[in-house]
ModelCIF file with pLDDT and N, C-alpha, C, O atoms, coordinates in Angstrom:
data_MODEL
#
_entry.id   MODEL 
#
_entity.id                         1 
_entity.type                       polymer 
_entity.pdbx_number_of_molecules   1 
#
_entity_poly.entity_id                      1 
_entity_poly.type                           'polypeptide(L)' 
_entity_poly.nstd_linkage                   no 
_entity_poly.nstd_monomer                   no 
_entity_poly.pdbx_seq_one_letter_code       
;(UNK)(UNK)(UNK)(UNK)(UNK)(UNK)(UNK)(UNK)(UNK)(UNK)(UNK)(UNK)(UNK)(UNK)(UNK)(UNK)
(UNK)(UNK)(UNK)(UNK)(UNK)(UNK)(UNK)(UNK)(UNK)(UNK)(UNK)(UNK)(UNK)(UNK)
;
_entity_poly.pdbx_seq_one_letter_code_can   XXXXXXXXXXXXXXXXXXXXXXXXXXXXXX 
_entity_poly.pdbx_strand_id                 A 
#
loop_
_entity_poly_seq.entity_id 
_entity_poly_seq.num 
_entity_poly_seq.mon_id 
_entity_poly_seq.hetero 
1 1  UNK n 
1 2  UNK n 
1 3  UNK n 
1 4  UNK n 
1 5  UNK n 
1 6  UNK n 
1 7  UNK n 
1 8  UNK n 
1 9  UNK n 
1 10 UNK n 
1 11 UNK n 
1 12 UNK n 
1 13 UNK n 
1 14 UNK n 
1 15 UNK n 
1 16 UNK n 
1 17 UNK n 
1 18 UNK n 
1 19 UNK n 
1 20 UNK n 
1 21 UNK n 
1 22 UNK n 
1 23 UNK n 
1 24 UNK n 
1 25 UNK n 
1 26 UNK n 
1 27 UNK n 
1 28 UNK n 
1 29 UNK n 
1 30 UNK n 
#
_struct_asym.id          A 
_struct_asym.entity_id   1 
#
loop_
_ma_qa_metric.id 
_ma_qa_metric.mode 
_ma_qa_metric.name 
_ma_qa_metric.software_group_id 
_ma_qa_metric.type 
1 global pLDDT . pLDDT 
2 local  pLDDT . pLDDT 
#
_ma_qa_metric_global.metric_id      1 
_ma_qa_metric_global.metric_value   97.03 
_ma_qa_metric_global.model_id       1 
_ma_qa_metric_global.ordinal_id     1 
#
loop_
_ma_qa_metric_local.label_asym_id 
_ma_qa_metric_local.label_comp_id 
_ma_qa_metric_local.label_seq_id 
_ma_qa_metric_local.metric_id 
_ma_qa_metric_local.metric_value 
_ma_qa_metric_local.model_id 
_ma_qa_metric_local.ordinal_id 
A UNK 1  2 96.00 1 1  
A UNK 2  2 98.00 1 2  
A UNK 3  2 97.00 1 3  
A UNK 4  2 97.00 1 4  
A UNK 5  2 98.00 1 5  
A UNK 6  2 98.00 1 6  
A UNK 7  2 98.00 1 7  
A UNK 8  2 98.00 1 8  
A UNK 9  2 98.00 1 9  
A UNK 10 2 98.00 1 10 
A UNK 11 2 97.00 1 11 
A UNK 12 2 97.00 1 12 
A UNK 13 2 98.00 1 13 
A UNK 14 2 98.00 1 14 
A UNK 15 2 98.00 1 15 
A UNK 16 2 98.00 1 16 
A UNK 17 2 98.00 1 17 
A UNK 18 2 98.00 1 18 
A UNK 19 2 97.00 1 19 
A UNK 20 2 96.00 1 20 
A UNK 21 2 94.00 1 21 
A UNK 22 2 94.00 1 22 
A UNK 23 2 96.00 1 23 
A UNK 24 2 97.00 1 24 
A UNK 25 2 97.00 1 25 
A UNK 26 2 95.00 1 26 
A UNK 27 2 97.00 1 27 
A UNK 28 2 97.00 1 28 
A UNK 29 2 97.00 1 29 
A UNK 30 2 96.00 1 30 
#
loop_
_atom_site.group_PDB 
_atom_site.id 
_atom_site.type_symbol 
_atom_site.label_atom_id 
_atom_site.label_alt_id 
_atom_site.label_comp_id 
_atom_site.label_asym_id 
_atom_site.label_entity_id 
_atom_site.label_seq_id 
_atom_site.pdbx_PDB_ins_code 
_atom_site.Cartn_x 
_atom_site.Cartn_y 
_atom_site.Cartn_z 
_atom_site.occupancy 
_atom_site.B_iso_or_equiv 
_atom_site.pdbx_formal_charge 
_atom_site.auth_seq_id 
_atom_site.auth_comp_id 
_atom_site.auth_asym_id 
_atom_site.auth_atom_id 
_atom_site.pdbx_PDB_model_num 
ATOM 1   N N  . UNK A 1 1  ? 0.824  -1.212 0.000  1.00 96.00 ? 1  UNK A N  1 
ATOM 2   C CA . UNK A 1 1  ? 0.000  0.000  0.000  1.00 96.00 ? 1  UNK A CA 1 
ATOM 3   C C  . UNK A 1 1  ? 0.855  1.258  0.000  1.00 96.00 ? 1  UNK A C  1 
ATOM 4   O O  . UNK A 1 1  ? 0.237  2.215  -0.465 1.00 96.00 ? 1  UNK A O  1 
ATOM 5   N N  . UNK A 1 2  ? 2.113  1.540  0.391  1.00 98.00 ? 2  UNK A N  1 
ATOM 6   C CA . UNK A 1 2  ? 3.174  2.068  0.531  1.00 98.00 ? 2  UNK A CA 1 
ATOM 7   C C  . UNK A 1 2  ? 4.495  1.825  0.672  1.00 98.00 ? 2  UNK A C  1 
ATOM 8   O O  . UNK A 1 2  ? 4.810  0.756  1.195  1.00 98.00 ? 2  UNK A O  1 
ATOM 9   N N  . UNK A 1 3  ? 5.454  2.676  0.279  1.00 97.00 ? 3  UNK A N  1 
ATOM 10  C CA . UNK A 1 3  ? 6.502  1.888  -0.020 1.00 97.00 ? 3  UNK A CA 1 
ATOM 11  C C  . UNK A 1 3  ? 7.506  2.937  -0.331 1.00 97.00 ? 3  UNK A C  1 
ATOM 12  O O  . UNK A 1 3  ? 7.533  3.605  -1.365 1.00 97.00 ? 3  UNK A O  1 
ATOM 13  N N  . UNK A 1 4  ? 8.568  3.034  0.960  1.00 97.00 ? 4  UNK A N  1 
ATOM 14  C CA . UNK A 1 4  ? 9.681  3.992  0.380  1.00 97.00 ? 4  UNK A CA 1 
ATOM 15  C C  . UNK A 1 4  ? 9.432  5.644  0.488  1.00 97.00 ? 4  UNK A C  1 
ATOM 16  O O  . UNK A 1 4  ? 10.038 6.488  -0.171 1.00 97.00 ? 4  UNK A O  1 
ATOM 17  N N  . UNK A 1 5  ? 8.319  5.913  1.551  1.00 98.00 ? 5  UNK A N  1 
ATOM 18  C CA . UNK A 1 5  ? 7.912  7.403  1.637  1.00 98.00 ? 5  UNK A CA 1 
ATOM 19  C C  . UNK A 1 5  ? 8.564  8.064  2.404  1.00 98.00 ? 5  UNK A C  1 
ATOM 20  O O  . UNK A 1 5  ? 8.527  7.668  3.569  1.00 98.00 ? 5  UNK A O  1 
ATOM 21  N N  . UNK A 1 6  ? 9.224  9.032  2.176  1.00 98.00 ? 6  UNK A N  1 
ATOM 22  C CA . UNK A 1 6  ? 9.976  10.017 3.316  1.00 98.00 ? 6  UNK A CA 1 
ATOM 23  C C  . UNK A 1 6  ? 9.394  11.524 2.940  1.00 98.00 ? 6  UNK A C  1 
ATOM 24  O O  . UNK A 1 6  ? 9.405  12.018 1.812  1.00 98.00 ? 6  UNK A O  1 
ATOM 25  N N  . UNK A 1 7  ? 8.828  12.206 4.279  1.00 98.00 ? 7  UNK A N  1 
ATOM 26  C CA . UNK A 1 7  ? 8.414  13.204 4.060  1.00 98.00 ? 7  UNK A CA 1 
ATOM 27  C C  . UNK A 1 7  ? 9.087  13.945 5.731  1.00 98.00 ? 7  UNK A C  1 
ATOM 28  O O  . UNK A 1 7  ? 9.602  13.391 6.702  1.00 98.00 ? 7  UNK A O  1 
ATOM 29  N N  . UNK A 1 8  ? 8.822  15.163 5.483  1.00 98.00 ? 8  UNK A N  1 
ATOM 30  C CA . UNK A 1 8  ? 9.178  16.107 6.422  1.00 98.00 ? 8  UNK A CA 1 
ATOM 31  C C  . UNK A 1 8  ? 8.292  17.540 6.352  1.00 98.00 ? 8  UNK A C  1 
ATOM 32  O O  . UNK A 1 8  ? 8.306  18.336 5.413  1.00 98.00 ? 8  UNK A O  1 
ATOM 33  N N  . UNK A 1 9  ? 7.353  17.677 7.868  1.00 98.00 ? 9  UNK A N  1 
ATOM 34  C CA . UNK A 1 9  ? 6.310  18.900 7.790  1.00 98.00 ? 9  UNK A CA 1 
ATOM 35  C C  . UNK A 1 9  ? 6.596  19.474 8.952  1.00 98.00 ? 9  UNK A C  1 
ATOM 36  O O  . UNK A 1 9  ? 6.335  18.944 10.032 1.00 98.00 ? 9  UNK A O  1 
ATOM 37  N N  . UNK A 1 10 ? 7.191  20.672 8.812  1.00 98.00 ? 10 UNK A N  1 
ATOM 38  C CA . UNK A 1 10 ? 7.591  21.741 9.814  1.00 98.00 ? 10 UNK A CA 1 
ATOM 39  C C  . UNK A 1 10 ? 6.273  21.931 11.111 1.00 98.00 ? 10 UNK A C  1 
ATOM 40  O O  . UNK A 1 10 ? 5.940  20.752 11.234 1.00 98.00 ? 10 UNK A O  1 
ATOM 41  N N  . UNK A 1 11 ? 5.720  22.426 11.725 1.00 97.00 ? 11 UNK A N  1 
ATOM 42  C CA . UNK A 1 11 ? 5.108  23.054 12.782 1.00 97.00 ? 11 UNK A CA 1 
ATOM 43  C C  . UNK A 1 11 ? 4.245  24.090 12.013 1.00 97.00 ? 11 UNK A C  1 
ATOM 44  O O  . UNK A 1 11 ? 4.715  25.016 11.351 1.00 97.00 ? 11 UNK A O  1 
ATOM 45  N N  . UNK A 1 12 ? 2.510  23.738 12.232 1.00 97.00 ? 12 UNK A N  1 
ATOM 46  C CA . UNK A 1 12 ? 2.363  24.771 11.079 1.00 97.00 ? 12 UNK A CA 1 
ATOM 47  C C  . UNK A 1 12 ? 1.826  24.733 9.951  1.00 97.00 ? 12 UNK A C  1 
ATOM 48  O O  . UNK A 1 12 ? 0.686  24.984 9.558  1.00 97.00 ? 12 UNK A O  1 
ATOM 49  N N  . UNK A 1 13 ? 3.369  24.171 9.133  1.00 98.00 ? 13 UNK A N  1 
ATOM 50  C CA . UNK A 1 13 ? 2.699  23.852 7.490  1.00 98.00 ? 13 UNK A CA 1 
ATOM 51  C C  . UNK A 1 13 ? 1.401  23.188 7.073  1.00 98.00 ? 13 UNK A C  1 
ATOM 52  O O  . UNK A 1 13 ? 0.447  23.016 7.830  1.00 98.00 ? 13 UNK A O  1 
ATOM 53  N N  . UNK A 1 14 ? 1.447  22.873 5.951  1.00 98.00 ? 14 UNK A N  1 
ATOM 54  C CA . UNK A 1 14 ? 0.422  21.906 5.392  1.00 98.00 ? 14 UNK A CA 1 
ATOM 55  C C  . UNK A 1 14 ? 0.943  21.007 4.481  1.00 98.00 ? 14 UNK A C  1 
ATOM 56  O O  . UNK A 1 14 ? 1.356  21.508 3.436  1.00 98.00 ? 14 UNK A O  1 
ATOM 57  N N  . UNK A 1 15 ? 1.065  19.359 4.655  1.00 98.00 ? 15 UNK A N  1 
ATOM 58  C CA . UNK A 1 15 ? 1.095  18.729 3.821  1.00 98.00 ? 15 UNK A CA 1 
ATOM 59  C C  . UNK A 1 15 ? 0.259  18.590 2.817  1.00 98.00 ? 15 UNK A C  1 
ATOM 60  O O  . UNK A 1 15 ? -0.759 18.072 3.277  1.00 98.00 ? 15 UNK A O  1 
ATOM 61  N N  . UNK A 1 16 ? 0.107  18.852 1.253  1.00 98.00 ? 16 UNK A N  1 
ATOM 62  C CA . UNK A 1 16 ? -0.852 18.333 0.384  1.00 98.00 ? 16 UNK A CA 1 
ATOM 63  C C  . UNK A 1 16 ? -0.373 16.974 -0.119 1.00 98.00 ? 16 UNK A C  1 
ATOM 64  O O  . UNK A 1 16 ? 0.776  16.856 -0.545 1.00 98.00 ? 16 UNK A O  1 
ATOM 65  N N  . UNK A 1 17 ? -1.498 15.610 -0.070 1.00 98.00 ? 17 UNK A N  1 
ATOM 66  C CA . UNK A 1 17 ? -1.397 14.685 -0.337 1.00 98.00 ? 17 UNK A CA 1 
ATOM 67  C C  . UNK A 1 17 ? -2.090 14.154 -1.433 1.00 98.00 ? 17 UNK A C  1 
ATOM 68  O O  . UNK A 1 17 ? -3.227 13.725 -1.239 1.00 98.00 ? 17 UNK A O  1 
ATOM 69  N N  . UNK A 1 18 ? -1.515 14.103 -2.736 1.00 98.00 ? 18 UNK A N  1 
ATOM 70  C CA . UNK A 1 18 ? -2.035 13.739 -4.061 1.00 98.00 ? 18 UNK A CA 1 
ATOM 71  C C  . UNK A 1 18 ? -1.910 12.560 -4.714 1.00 98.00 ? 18 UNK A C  1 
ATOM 72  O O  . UNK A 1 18 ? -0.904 11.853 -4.675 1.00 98.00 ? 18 UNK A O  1 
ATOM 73  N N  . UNK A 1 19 ? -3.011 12.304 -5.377 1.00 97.00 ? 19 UNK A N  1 
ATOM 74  C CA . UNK A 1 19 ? -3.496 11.094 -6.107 1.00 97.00 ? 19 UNK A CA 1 
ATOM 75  C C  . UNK A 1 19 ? -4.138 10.097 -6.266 1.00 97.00 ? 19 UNK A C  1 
ATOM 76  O O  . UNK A 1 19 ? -4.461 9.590  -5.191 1.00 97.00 ? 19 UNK A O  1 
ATOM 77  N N  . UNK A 1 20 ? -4.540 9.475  -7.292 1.00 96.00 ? 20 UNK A N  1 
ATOM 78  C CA . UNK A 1 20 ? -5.905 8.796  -7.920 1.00 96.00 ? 20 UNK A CA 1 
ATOM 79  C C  . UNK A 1 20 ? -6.220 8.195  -6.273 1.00 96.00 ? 20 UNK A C  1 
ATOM 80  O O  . UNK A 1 20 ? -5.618 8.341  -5.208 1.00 96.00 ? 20 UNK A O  1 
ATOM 81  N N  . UNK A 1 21 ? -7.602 7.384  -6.715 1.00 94.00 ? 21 UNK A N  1 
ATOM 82  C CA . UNK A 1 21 ? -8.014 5.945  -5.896 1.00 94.00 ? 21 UNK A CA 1 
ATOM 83  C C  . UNK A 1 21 ? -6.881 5.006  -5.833 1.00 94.00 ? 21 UNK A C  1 
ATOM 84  O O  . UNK A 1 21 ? -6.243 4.753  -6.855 1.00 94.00 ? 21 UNK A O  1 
ATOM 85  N N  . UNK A 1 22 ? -6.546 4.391  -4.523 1.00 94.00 ? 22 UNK A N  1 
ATOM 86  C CA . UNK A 1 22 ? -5.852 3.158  -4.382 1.00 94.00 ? 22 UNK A CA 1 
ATOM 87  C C  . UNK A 1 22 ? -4.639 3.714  -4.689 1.00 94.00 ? 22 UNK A C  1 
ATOM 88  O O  . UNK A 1 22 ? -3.917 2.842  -5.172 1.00 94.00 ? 22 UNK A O  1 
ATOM 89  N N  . UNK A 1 23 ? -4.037 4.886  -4.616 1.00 96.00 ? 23 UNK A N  1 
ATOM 90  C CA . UNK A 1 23 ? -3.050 5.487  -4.291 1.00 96.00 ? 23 UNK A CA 1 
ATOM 91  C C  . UNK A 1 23 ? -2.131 5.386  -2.929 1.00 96.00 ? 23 UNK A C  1 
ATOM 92  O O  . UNK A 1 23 ? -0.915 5.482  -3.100 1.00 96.00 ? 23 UNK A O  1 
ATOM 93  N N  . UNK A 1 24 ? -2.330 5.311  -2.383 1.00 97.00 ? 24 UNK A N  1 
ATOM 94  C CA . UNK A 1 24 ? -2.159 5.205  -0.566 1.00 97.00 ? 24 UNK A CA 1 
ATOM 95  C C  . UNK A 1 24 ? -2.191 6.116  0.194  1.00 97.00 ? 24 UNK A C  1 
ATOM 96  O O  . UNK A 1 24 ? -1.539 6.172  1.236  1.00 97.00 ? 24 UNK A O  1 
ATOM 97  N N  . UNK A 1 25 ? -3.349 7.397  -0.434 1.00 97.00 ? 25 UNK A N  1 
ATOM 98  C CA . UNK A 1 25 ? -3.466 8.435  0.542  1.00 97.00 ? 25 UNK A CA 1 
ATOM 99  C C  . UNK A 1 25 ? -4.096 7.914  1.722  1.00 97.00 ? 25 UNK A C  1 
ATOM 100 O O  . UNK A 1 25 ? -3.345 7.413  2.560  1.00 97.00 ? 25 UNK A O  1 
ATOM 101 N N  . UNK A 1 26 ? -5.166 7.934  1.920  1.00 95.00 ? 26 UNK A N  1 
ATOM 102 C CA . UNK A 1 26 ? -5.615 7.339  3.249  1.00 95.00 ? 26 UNK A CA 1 
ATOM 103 C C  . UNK A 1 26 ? -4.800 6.152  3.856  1.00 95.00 ? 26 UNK A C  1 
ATOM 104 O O  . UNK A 1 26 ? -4.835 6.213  5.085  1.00 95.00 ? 26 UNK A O  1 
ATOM 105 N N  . UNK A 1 27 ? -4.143 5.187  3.431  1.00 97.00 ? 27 UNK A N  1 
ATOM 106 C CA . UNK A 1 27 ? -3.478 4.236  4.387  1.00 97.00 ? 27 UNK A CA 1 
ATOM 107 C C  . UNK A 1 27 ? -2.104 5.445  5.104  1.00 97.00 ? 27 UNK A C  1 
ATOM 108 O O  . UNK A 1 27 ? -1.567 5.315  6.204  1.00 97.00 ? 27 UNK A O  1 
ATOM 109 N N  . UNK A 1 28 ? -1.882 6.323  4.287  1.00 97.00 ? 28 UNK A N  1 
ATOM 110 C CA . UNK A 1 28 ? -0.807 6.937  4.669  1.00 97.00 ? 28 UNK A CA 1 
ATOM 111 C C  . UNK A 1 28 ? -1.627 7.919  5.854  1.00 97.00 ? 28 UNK A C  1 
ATOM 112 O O  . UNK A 1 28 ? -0.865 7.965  6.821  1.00 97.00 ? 28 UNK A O  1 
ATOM 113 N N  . UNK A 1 29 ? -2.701 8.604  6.106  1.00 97.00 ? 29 UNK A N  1 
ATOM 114 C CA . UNK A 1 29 ? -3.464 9.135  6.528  1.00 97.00 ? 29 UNK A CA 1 
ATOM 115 C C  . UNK A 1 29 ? -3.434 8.007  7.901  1.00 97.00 ? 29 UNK A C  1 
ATOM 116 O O  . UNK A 1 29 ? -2.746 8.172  8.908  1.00 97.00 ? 29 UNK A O  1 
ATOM 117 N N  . UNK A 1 30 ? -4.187 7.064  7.693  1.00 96.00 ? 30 UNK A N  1 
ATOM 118 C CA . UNK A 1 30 ? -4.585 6.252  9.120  1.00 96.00 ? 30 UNK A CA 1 
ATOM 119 C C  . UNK A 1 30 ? -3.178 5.840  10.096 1.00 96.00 ? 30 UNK A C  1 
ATOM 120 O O  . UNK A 1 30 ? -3.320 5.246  11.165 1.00 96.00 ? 30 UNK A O  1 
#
């Protein structure tokens, strides 16, 4: 469902999280 994600969100910011269905926004979300 994911695989290999490295992200970094300051205090604050806003992550925007993009793409289709069955993407792995929400598993990345939960």
């Amino acid at each position: 469902a994911l695989v290999d994600v490295t992200v970094r969100l300051e205090r604050g910011q806003t992550l925007a999280v993009l793409g289709a269905n069955g993407a792995g926004k929400t598993t990345l979300l939960r």
